[in-house]
C-alpha atoms as a PDB file:
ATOM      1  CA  UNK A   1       0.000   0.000   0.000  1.00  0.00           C
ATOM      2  CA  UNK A   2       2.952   2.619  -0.114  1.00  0.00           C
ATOM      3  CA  UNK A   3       3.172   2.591  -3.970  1.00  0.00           C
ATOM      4  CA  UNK A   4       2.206   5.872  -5.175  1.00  0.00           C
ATOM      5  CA  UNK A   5      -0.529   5.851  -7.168  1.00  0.00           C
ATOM      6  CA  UNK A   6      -0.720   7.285 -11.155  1.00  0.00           C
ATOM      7  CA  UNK A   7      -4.255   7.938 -11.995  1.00  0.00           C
ATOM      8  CA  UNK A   8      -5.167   9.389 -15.532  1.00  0.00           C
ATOM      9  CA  UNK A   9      -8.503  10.876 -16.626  1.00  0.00           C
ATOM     10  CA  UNK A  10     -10.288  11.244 -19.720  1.00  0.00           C
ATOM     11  CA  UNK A  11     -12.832  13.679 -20.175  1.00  0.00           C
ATOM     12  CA  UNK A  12     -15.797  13.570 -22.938  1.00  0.00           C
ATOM     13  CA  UNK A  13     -18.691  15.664 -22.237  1.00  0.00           C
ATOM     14  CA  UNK A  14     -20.360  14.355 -19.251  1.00  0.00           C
ATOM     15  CA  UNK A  15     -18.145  11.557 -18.706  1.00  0.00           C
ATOM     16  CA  UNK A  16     -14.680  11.168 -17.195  1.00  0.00           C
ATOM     17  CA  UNK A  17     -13.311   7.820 -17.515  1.00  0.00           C
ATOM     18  CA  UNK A  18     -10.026   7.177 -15.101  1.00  0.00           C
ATOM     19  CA  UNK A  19      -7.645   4.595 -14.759  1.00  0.00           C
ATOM     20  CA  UNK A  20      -5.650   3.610 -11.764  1.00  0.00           C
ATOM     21  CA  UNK A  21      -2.353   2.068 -13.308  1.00  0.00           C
ATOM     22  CA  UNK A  22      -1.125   0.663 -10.271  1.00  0.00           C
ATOM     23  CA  UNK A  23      -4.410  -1.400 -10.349  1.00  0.00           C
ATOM     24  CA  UNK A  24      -4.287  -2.746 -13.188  1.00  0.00           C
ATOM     25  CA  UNK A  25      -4.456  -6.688 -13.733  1.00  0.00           C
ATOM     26  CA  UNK A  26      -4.439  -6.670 -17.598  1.00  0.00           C
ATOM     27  CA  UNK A  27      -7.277  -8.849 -18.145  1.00  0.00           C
ATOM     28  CA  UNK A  28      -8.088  -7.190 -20.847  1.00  0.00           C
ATOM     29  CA  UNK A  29     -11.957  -7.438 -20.432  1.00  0.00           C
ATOM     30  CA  UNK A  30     -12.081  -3.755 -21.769  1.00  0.00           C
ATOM     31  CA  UNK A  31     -10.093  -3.963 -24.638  1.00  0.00           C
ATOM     32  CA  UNK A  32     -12.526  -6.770 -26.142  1.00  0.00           C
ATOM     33  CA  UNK A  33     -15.747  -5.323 -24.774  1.00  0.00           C
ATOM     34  CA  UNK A  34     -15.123  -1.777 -26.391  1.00  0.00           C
ATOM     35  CA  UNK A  35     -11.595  -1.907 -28.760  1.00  0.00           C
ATOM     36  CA  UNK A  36     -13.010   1.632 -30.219  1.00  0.00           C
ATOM     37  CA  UNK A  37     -12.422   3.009 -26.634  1.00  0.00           C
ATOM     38  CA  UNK A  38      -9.611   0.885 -25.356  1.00  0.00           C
ATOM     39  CA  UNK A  39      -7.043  -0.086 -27.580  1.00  0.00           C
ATOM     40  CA  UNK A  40      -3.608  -0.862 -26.009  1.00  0.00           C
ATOM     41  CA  UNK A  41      -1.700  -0.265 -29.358  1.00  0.00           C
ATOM     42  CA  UNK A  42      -2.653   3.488 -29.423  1.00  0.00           C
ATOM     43  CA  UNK A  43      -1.211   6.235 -27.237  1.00  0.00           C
ATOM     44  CA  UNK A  44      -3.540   7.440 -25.369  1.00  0.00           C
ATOM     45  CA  UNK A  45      -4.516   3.941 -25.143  1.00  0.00           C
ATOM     46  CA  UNK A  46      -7.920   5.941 -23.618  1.00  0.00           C
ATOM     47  CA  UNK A  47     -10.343   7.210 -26.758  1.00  0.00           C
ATOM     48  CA  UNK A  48     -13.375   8.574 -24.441  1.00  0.00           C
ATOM     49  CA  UNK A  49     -14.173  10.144 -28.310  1.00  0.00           C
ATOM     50  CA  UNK A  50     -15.003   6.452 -29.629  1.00  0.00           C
ATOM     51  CA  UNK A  51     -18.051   5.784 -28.058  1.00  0.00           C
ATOM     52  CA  UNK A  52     -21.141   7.113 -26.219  1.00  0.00           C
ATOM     53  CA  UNK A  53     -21.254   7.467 -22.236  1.00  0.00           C
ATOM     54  CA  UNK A  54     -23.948   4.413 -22.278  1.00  0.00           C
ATOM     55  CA  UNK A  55     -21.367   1.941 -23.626  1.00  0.00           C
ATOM     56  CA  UNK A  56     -18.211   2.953 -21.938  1.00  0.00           C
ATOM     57  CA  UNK A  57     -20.095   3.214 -18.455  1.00  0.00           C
ATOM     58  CA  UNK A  58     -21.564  -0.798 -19.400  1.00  0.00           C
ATOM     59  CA  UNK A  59     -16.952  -1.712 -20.408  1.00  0.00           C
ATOM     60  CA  UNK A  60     -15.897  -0.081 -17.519  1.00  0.00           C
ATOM     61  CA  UNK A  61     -18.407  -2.007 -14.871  1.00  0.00           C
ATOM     62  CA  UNK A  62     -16.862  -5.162 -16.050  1.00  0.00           C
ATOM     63  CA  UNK A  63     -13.276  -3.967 -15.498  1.00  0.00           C
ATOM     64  CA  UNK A  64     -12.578  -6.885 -12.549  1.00  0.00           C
ATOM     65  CA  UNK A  65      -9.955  -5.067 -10.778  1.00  0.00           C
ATOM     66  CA  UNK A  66     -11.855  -1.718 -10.500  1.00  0.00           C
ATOM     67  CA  UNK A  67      -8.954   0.065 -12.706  1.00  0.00           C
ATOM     68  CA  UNK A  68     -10.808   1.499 -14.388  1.00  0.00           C
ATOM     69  CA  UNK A  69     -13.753   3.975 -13.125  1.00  0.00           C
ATOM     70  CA  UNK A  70     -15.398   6.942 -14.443  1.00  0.00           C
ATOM     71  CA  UNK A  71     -17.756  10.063 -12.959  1.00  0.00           C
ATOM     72  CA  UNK A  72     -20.728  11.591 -14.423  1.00  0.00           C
ATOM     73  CA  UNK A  73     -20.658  14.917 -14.785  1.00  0.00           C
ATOM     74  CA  UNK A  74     -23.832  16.331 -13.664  1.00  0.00           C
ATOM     75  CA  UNK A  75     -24.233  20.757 -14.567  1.00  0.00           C
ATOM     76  CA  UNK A  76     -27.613  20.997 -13.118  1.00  0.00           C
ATOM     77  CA  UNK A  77     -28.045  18.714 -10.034  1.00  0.00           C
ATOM     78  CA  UNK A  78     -30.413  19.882  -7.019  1.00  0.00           C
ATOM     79  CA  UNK A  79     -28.423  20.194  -4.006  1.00  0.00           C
ATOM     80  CA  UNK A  80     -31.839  20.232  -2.619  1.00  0.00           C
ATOM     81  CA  UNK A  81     -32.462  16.703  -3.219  1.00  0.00           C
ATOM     82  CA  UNK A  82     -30.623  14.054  -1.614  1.00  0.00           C
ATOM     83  CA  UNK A  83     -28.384  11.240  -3.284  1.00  0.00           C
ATOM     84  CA  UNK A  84     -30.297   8.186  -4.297  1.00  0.00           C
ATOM     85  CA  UNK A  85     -27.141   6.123  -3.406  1.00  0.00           C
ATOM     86  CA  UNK A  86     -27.346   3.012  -1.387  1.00  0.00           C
ATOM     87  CA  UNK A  87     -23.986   1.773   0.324  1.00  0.00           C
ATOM     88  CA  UNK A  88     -23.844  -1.920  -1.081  1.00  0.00           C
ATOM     89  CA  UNK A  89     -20.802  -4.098  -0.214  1.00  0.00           C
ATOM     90  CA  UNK A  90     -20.134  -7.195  -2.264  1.00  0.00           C
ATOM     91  CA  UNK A  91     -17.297  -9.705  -3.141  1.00  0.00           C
ATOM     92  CA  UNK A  92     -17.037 -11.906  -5.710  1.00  0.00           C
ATOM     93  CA  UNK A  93     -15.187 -14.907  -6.577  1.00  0.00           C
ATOM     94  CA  UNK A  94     -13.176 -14.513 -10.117  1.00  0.00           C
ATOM     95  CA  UNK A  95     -12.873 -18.934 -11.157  1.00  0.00           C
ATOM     96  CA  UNK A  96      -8.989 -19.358 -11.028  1.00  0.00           C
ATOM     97  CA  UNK A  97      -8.430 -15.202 -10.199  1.00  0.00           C
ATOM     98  CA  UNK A  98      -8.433 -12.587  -7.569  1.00  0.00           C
ATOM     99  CA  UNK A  99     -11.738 -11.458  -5.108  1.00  0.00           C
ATOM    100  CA  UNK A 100     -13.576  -8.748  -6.310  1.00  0.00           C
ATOM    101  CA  UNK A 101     -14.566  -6.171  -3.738  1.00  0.00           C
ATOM    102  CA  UNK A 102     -17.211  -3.562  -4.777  1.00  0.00           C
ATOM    103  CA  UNK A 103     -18.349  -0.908  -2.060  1.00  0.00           C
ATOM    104  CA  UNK A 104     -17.144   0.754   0.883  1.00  0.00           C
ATOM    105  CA  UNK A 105     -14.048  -0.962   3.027  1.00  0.00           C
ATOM    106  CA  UNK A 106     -11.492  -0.348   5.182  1.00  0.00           C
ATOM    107  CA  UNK A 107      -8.172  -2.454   4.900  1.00  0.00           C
ATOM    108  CA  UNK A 108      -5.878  -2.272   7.511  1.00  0.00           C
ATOM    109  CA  UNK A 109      -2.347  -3.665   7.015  1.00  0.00           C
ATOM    110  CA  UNK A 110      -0.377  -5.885   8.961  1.00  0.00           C
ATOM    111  CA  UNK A 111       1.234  -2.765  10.411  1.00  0.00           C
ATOM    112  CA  UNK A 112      -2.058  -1.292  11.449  1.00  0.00           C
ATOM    113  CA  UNK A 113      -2.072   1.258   8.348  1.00  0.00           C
ATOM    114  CA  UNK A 114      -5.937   1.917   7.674  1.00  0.00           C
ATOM    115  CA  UNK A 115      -6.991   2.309   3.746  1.00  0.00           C
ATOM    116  CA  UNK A 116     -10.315   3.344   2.415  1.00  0.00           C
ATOM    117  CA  UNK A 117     -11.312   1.795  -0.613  1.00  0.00           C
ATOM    118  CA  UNK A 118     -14.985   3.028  -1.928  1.00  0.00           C
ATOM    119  CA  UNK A 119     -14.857   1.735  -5.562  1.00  0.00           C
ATOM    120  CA  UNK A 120     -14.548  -1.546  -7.113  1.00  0.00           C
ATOM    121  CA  UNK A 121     -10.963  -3.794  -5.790  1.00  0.00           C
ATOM    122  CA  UNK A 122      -9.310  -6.857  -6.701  1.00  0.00           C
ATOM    123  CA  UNK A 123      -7.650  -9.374  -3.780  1.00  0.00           C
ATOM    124  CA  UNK A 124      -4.805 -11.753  -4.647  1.00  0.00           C
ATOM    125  CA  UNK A 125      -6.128 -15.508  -3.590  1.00  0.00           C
ATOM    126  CA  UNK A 126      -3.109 -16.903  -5.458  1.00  0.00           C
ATOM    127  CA  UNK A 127      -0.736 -15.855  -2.962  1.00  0.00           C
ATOM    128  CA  UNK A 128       1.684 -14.768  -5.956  1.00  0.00           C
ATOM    129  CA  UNK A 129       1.177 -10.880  -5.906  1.00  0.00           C
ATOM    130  CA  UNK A 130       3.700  -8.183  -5.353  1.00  0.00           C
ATOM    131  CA  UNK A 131       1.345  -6.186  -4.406  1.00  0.00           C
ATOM    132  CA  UNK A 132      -0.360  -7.957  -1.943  1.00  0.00           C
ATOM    133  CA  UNK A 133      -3.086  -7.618  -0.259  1.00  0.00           C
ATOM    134  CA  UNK A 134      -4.223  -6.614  -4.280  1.00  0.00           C
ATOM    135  CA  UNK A 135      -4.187  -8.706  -7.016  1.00  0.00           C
ATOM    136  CA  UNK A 136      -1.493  -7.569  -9.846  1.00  0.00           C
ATOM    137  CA  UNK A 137      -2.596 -10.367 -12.384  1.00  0.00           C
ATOM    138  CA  UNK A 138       0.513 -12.830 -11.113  1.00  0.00           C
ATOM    139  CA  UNK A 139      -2.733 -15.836 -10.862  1.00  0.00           C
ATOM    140  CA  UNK A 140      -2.551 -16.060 -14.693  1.00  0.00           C
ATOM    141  CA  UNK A 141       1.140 -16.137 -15.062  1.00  0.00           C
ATOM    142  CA  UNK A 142       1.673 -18.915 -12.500  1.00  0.00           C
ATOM    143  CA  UNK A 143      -1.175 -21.267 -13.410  1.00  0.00           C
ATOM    144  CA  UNK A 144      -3.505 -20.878 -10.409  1.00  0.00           C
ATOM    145  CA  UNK A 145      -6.394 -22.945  -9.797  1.00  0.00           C
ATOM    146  CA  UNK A 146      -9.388 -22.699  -7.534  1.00  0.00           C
END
C-alpha cells in the first residue's frame, strides 16, 4: 500500500473515464468489450471520443480489478435533493483469479495502516502478488487454480 498511485482521466462531455495504473491486472476485459475506446496499441490507449457514455459506463463495470472507473458529470443537479445512493458491499469470486470487492471498506495492514477503498478492488487468492493484499494479475502467469 505505499506505492504511489498514477491515476489518468479522460474527459468527454459528461463523462470522465479514469484509470488507476497501479491497479491494473491486464485482463483485458475492456479492450474486447469496447476496442473503439480501449485499444492498447494506441497512445492514449484511452479514446473517451469512440463511443457514447452508455457503452463505456456498461466496459468499464466489467473492469474486474476496479482500474478502471469513471464520474458523471452532472451541470444541473439539485443540491436540494438528496443522493439516491445506497452503500452496497459485495465480493465476488473470479474462477482461477483474484476477489472482487465492490463498495465501501477499510483495509488495515499488517502494520495497522488503515486504507479506504470506496470503488470496485481486486484481492490476490493466489498468494503470488507483489502487491499484496491486491491482485497484480501474477494468478494467470503462474497457473492458479481454484
Amino acid at each position: 500500500m505505499t506505492d504511489k498511485e498514477q491515476v489518468k482521466e479522460y474527459r468527454k462531455d459528461e463523462i470522465t473515464v479514469i484509470w488507476k495504473q497501479l491497479k491494473c491486472i491486464h485482463s483485458g476485459v475492456c479492450v474486447r468489450k469496447l476496442p473503439v475506446v480501449f485499444n492498447t496499441a494506441h497512445r492514449p490507449w484511452i479514446n473517451v471520443q469512440g463511443a457514447d457514455a452508455e457503452a463505456i459506463m456498461a466496459a468499464i463495470d466489467l473492469c474486474p480489478s476496479g482500474a478502471l472507473s469513471y464520474r458523471i458529470e452532472e451541470e444541473t443537479a439539485d443540491p436540494s435533493q438528496p443522493a439516491d445512493i445506497q452503500p452496497k458491499n459485495k465480493i465476488q469470486v473470479v474462477p482461477n483469479g483474484p476477489l472482487l470487492v465492490n463498495g465501501i471498506v477499510e483495509i488495515v495492514d499488517q502494520h495497522g495502516k488503515s486504507e479506504q477503498k470506496t470503488t470496485m478492488f481486486a484481492l490476490c487468492r493466489c498468494g503470488g502478488s507483489l502487491k499484496k493484499p491486491y491482485c497484480d494479475g501474477t494468478h494467470n502467469f503462474i497457473g492458479f487454480k481454484d
